[in-house]
C-alpha atoms as a PDB file:
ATOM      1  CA  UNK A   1     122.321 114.220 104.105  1.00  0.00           C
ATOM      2  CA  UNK A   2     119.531 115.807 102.117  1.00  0.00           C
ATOM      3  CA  UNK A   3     117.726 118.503 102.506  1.00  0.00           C
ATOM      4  CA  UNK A   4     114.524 116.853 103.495  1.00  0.00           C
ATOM      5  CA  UNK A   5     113.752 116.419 106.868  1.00  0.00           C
ATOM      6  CA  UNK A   6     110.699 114.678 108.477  1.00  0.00           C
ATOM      7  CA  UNK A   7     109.346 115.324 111.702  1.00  0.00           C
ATOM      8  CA  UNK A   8     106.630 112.101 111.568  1.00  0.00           C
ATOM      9  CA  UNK A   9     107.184 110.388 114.554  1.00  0.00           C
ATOM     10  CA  UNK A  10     106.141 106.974 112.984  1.00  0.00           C
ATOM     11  CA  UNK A  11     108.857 107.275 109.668  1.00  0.00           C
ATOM     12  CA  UNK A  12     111.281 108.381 112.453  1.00  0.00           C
ATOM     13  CA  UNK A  13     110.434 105.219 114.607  1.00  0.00           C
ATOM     14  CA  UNK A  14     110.799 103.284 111.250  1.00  0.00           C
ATOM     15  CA  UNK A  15     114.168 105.012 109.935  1.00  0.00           C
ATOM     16  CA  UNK A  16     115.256 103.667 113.816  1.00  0.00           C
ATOM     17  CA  UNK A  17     114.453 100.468 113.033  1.00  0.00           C
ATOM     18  CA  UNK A  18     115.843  99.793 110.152  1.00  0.00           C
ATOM     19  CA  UNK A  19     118.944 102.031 109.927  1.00  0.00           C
ATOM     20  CA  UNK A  20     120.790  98.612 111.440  1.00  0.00           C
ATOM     21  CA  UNK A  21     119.268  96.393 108.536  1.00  0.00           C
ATOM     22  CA  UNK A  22     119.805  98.617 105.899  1.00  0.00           C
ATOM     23  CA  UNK A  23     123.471  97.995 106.506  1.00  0.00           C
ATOM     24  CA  UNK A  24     123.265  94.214 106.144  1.00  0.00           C
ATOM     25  CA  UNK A  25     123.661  92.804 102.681  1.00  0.00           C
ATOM     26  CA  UNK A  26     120.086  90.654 102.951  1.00  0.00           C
ATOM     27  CA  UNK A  27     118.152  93.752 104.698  1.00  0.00           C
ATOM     28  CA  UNK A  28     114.932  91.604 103.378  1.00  0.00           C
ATOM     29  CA  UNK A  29     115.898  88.748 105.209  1.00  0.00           C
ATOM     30  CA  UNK A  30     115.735  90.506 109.138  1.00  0.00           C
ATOM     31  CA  UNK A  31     112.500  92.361 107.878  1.00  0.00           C
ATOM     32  CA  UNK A  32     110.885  89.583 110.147  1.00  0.00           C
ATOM     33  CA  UNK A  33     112.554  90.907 112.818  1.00  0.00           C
ATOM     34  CA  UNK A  34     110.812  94.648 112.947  1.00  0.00           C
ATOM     35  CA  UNK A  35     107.409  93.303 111.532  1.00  0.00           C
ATOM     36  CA  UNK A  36     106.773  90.932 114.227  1.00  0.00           C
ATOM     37  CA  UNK A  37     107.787  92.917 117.229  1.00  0.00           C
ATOM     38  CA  UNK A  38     105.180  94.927 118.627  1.00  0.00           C
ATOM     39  CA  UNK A  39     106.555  98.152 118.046  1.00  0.00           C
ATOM     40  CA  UNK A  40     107.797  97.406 114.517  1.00  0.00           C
ATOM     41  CA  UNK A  41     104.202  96.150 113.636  1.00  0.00           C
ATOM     42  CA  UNK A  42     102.480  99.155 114.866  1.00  0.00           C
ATOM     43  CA  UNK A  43     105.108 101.343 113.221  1.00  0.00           C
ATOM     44  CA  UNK A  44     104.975  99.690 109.847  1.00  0.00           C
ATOM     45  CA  UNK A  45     101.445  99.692 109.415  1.00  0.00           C
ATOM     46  CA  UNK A  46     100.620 103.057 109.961  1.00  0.00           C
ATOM     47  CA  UNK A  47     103.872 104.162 107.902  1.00  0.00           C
ATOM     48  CA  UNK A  48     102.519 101.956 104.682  1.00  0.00           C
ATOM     49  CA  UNK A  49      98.604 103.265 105.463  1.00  0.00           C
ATOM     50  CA  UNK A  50      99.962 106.830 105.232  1.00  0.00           C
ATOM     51  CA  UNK A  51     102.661 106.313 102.602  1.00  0.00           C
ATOM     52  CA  UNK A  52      99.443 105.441 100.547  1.00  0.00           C
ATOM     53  CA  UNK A  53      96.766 107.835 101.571  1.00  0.00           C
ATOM     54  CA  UNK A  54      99.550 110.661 100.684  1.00  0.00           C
ATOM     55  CA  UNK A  55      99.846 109.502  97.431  1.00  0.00           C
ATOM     56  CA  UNK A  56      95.999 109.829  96.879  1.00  0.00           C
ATOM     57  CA  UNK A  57      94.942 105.955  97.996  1.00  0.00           C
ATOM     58  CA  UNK A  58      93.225 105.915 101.189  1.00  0.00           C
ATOM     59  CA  UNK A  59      91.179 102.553 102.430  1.00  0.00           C
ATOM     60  CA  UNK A  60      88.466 102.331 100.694  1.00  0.00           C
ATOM     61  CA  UNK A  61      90.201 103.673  97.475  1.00  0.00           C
ATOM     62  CA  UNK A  62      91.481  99.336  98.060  1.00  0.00           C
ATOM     63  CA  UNK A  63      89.876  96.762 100.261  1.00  0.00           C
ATOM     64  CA  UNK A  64      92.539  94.308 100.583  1.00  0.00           C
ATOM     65  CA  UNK A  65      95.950  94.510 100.810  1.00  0.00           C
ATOM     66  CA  UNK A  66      97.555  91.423  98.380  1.00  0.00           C
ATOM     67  CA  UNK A  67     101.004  90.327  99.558  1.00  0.00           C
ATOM     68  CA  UNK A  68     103.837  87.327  99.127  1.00  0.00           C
ATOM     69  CA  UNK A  69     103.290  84.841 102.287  1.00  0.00           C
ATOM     70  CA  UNK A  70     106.619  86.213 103.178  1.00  0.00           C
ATOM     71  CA  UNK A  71     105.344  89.064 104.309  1.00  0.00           C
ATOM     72  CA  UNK A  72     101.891  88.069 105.952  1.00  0.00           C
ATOM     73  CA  UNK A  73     103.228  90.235 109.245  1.00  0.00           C
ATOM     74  CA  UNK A  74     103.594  93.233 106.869  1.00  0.00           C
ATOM     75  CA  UNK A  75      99.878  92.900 105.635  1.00  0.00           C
ATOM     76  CA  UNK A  76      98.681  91.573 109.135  1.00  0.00           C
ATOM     77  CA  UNK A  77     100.200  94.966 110.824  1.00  0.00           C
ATOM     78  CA  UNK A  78      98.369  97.278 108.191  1.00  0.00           C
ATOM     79  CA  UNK A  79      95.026  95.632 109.125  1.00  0.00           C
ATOM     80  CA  UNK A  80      95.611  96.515 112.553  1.00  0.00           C
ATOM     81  CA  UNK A  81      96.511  99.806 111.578  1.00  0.00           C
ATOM     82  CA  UNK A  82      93.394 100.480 109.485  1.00  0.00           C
ATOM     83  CA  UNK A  83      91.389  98.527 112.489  1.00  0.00           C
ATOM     84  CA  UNK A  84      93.391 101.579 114.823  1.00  0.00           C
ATOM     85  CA  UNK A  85      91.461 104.229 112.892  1.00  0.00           C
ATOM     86  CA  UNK A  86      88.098 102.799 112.822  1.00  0.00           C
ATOM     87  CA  UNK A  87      88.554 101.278 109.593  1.00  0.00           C
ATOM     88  CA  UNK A  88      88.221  97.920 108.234  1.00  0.00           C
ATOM     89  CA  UNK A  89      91.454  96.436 105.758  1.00  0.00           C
ATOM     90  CA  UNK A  90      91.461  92.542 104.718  1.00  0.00           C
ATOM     91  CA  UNK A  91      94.489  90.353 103.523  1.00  0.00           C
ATOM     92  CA  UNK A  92      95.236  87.568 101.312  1.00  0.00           C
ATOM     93  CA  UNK A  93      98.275  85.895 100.678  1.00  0.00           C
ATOM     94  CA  UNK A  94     100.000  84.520  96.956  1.00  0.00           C
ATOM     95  CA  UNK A  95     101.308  80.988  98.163  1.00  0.00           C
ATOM     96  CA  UNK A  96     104.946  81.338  96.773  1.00  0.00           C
ATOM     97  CA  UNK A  97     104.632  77.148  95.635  1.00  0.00           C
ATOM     98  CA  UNK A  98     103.012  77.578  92.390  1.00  0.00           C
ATOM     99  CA  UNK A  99     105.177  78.061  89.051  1.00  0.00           C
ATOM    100  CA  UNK A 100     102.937  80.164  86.766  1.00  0.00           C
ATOM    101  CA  UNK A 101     100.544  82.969  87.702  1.00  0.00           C
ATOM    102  CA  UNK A 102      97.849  81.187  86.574  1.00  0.00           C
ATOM    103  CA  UNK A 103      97.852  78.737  89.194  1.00  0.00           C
ATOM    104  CA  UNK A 104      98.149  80.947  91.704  1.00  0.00           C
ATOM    105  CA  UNK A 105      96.609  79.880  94.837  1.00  0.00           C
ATOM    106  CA  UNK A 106      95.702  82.607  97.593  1.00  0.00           C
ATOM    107  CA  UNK A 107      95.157  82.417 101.011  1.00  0.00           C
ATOM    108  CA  UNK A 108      93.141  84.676 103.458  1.00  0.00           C
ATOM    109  CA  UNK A 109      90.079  87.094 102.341  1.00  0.00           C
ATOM    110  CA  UNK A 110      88.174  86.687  99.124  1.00  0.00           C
ATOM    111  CA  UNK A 111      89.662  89.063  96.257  1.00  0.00           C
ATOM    112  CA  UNK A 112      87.555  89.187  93.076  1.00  0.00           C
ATOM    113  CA  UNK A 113      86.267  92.192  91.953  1.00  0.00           C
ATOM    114  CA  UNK A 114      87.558  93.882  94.667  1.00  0.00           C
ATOM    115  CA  UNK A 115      90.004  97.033  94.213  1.00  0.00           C
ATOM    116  CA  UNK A 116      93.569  95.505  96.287  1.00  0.00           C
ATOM    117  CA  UNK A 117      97.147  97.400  97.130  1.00  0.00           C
ATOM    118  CA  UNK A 118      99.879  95.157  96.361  1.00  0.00           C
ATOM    119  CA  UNK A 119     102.867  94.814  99.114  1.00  0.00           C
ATOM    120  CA  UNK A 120     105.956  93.724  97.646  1.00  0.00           C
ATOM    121  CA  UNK A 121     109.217  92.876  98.502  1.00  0.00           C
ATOM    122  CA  UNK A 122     110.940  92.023  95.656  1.00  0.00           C
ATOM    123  CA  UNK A 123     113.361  89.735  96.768  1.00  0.00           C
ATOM    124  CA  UNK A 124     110.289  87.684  98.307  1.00  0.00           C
ATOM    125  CA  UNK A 125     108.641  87.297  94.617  1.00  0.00           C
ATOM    126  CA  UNK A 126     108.673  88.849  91.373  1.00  0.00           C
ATOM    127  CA  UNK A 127     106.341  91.915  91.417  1.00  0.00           C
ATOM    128  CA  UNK A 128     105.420  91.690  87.490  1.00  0.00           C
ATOM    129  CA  UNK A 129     103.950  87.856  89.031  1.00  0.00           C
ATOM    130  CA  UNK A 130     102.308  88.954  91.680  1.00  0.00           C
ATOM    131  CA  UNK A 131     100.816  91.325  89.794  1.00  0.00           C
ATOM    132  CA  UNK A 132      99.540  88.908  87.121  1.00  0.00           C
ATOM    133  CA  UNK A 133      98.320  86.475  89.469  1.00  0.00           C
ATOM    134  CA  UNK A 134      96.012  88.914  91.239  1.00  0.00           C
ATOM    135  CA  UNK A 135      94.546  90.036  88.464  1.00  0.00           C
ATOM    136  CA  UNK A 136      93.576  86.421  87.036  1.00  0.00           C
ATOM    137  CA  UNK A 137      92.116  85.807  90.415  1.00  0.00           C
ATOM    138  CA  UNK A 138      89.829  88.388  89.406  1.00  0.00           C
ATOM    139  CA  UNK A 139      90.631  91.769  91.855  1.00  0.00           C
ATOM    140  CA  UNK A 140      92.089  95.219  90.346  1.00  0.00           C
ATOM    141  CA  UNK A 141      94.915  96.305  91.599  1.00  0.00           C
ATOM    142  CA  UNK A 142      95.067 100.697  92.253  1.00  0.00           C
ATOM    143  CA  UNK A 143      98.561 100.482  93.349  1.00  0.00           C
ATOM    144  CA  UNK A 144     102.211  98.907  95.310  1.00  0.00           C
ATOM    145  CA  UNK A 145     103.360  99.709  98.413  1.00  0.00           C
ATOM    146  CA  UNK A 146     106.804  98.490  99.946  1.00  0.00           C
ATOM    147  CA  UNK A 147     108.568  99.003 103.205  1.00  0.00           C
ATOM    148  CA  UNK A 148     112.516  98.942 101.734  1.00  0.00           C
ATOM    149  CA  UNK A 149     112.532 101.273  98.700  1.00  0.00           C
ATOM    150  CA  UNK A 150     113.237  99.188  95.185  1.00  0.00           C
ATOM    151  CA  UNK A 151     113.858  99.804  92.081  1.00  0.00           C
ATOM    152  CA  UNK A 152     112.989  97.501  90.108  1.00  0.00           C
ATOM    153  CA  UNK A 153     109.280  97.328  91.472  1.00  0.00           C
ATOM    154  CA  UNK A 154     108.989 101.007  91.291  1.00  0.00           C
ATOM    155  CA  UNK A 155     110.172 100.571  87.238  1.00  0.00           C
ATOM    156  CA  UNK A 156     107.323  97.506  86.916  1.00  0.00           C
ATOM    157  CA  UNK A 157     104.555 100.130  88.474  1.00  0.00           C
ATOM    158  CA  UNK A 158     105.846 103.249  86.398  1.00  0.00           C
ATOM    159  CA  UNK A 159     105.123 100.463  83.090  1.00  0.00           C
ATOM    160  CA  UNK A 160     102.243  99.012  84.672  1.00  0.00           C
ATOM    161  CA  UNK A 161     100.955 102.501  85.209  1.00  0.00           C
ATOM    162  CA  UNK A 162     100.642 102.089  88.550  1.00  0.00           C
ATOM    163  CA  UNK A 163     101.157 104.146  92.086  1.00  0.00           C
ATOM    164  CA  UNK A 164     104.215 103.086  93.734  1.00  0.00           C
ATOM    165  CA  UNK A 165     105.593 104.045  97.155  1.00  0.00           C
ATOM    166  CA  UNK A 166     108.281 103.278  99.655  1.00  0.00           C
ATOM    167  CA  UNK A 167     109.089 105.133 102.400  1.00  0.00           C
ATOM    168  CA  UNK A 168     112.290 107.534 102.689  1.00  0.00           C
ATOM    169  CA  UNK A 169     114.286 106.037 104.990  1.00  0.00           C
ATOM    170  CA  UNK A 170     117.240 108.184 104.731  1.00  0.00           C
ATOM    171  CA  UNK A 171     117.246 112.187 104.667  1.00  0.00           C
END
């Protein structure tokens, strides 16, 4: 154990919830299973709101959150969490069918020219795509979020130039 301790009741609630998938080998794969509970949708929300607004992005700073389909509960439980605090957070999803970023195809709020947070899980698709395709579709991206901490997104955002964040889930 570290030295840092947090006393936020919402990244406790989320360290609770997924302490038991961080010891599975897939930990992606049972994200499903804390993002479409009730609790685990209210928790992750807020936790990915503030994980961004303390590192200087706050709604507003992005419009729409851009995400994999794999994780359309992720993005649908930060619009409720912006919609929570008055404040109002669209989503579009990268169909994972197409092969190149330039045929992307999104589904869910319009994008261009509109400033958009990226959530990735990089098992769900490559980050350095995602990436690519959003911008071709015309929005700016000011920065990644993800729920499970990963390296190799956090090294594509520190190239990209990029804000990346992921919650501590350990102490």
């Amino acid at each position: 154990m570290g030295t840092m301790v947090t006393h936020d009741p919402q990244l406790l609630a989320l360290r609770s919830l997924t302490a038991p998938l961080l010891d599975t080998e897939e930990p992606l794969v049972h994200l499903n299973e804390i993002s479409l509970s009730a609790q685990g949708a209210a928790v992750c929300g807020h936790v990915l709101i503030d994980l961004l607004e303390e590192n200087d992005l706050a709604i507003g700073d992005y419009e729409v959150v851009i995400a994999p389909e794999g994780d359309g509960a992720l993005a649908a439980a930060m619009i409720h969490a912006a919609g929570g605090r008055g404040l109002d957070l669209d989503a579009t999803l990268l169909r994972p069918t197409q092969a190149t970023a330039s045929d992307a195809s999104f589904t869910g709020a319009p994008i261009h020219g509109r400033p958009a947070v990226l959530l990735a899980n990089s098992s769900l698709v490559d980050t350095g795509a995602l990436h690519e395709a959003v911008e071709a579709a015309g929005a700016t991206v000011v920065g990644i979020v993800s729920l499970l901490p990963d390296p190799s997104t956090r090294d594509f955002a520190g190239k990209a130039g990029l804000t990346y964040c992921a919650p501590a889930l350990a102490d």
